[in-house]
N, C-alpha and C. Protein backbone atom coordinates (compact mmCIF):
# COMPACT_ATOMS: atom_id res chain seq x y z
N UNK A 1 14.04 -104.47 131.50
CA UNK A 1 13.13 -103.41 131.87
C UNK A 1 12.88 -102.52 130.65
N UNK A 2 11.85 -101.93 130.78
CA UNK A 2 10.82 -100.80 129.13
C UNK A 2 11.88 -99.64 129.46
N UNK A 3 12.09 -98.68 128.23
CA UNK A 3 12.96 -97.36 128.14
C UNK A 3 11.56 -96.92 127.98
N UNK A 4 10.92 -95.66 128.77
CA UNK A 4 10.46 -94.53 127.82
C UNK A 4 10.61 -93.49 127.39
N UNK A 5 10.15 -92.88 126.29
CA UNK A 5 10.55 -91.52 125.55
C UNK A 5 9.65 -90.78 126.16
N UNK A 6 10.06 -89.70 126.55
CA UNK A 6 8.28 -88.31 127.18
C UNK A 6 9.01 -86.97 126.14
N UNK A 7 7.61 -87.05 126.14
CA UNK A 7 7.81 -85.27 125.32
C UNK A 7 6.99 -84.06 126.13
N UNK A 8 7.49 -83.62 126.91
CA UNK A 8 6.85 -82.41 128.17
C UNK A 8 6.96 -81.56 126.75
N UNK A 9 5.58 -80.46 127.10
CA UNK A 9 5.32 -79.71 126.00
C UNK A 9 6.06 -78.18 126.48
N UNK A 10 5.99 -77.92 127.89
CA UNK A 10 6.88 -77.03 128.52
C UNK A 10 8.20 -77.32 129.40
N UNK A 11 8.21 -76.47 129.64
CA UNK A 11 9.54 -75.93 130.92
C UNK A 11 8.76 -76.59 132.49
N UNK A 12 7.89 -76.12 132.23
CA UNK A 12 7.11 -76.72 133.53
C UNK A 12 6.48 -78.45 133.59
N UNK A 13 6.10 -78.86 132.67
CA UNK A 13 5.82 -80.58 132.31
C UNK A 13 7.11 -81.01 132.96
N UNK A 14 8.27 -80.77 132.12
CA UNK A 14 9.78 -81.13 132.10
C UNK A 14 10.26 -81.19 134.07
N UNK A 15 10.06 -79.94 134.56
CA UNK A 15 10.19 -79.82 135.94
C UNK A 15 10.36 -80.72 136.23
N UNK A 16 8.62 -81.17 136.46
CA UNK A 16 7.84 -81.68 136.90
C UNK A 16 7.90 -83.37 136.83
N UNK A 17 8.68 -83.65 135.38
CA UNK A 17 8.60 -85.13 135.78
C UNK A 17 10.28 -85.05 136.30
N UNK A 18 11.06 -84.52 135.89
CA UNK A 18 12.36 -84.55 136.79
C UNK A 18 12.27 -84.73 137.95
N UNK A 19 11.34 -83.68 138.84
CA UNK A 19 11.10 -83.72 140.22
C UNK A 19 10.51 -85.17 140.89
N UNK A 20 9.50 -85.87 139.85
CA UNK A 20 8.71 -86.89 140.18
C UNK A 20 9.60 -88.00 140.11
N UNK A 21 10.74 -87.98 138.86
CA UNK A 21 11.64 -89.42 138.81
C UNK A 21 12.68 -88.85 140.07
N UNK A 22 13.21 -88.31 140.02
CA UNK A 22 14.11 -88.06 141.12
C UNK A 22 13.70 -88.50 142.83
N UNK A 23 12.46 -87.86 143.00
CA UNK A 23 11.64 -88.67 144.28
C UNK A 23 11.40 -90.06 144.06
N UNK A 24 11.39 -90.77 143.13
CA UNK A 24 11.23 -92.31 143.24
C UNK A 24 12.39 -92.68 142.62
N UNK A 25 13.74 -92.02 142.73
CA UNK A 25 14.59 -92.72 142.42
C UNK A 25 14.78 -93.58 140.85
N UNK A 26 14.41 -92.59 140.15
CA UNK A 26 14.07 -93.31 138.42
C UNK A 26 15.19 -92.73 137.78
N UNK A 27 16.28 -93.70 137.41
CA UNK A 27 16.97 -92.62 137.07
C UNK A 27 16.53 -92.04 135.46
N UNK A 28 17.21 -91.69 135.01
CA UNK A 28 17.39 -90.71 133.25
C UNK A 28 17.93 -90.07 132.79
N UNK A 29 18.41 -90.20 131.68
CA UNK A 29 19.30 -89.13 130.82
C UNK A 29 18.50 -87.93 130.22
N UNK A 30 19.40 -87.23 130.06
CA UNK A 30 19.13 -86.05 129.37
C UNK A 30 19.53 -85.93 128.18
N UNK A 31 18.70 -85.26 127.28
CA UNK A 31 19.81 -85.54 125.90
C UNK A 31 18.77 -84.02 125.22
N UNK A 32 19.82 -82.98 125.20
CA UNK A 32 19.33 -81.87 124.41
C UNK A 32 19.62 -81.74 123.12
N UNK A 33 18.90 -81.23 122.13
CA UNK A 33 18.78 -80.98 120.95
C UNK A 33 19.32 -79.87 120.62
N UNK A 34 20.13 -79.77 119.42
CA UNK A 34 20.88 -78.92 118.97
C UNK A 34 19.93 -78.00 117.85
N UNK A 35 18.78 -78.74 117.88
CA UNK A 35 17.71 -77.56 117.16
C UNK A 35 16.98 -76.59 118.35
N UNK A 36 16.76 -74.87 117.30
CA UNK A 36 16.31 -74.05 118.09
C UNK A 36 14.57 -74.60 118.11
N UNK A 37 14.26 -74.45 119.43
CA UNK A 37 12.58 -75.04 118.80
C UNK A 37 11.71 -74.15 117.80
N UNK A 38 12.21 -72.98 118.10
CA UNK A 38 10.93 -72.08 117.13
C UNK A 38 11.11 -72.67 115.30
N UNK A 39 12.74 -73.19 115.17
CA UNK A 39 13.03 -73.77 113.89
C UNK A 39 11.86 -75.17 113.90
N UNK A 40 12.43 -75.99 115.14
CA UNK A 40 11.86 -77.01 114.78
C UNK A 40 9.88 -76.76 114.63
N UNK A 41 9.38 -76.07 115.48
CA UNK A 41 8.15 -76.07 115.25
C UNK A 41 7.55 -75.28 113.59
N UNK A 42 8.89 -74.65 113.04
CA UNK A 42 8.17 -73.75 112.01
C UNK A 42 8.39 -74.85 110.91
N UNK A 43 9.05 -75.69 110.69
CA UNK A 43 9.04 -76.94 109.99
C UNK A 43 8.26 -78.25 110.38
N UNK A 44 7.43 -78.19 111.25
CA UNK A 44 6.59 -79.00 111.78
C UNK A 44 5.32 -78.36 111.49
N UNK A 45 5.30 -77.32 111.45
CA UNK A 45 3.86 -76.15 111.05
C UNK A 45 4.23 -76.64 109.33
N UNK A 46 4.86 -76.48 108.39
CA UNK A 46 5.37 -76.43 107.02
C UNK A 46 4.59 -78.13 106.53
N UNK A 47 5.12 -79.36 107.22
CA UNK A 47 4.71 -80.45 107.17
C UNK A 47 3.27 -80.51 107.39
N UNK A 48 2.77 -80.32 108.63
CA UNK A 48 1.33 -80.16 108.34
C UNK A 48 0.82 -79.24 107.21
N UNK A 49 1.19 -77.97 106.56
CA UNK A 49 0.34 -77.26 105.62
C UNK A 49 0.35 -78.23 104.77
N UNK A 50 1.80 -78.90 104.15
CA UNK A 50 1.83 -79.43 103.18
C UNK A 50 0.39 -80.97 102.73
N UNK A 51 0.14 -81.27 104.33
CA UNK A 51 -0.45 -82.53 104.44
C UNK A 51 -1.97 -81.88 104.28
N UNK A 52 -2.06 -81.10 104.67
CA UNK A 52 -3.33 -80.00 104.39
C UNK A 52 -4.13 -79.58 103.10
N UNK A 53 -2.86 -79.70 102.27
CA UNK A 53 -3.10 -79.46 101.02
C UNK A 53 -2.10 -77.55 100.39
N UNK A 54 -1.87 -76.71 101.47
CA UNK A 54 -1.47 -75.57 101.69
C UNK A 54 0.34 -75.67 101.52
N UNK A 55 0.05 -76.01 99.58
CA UNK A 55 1.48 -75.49 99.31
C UNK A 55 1.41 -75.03 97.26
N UNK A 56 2.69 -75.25 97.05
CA UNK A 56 2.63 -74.63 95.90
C UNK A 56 3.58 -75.55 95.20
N UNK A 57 3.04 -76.72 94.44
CA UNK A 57 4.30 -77.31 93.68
C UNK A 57 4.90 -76.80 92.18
N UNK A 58 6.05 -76.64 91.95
CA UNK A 58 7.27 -75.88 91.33
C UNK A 58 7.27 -77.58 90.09
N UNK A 59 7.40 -76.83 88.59
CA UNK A 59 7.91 -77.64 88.08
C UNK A 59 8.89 -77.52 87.83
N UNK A 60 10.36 -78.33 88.17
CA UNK A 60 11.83 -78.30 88.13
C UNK A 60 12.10 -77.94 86.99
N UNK A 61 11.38 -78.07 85.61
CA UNK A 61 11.91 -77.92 84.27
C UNK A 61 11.33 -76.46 84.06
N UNK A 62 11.14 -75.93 85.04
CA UNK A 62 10.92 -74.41 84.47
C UNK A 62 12.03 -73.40 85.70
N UNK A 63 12.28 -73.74 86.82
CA UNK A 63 13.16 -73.38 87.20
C UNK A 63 14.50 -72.63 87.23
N UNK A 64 15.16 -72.80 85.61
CA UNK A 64 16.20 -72.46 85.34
C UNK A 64 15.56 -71.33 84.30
N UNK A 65 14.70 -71.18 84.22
CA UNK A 65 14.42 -70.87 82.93
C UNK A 65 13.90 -69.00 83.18
């Protein structure tokens, strides 16, 4: 049988499919993340600027200097 991964964007998505597998008997694990989300989203915001073009590259040989 297929595993799937879901990513509920809230508290309420999340409910909501709990409530829905639980009525059809689906079972699932839980598995929480030891990241705070506002971390994880402010490094997910950082990755997109970077892909954007919205950064500042550092030459290492001036660094120490």
């Amino acid at each position: 049988m297929e595993s799937l991964i879901v990513h509920p964007q809230n508290k309420e998505q999340l409910d909501a499919l709990k409530t829905f597998m639980k009525a059809f008997k689906i079972s699932f694990e839980e598995e929480k993340s030891d990241y705070d989300p506002e971390f994880v989203a402010m490094v997910l915001k950082g990755d997109e600027d970077l892909k954007a073009g919205k950064g500042v590259k550092v030459d290492i040989d001036n660094l120490w200097k």
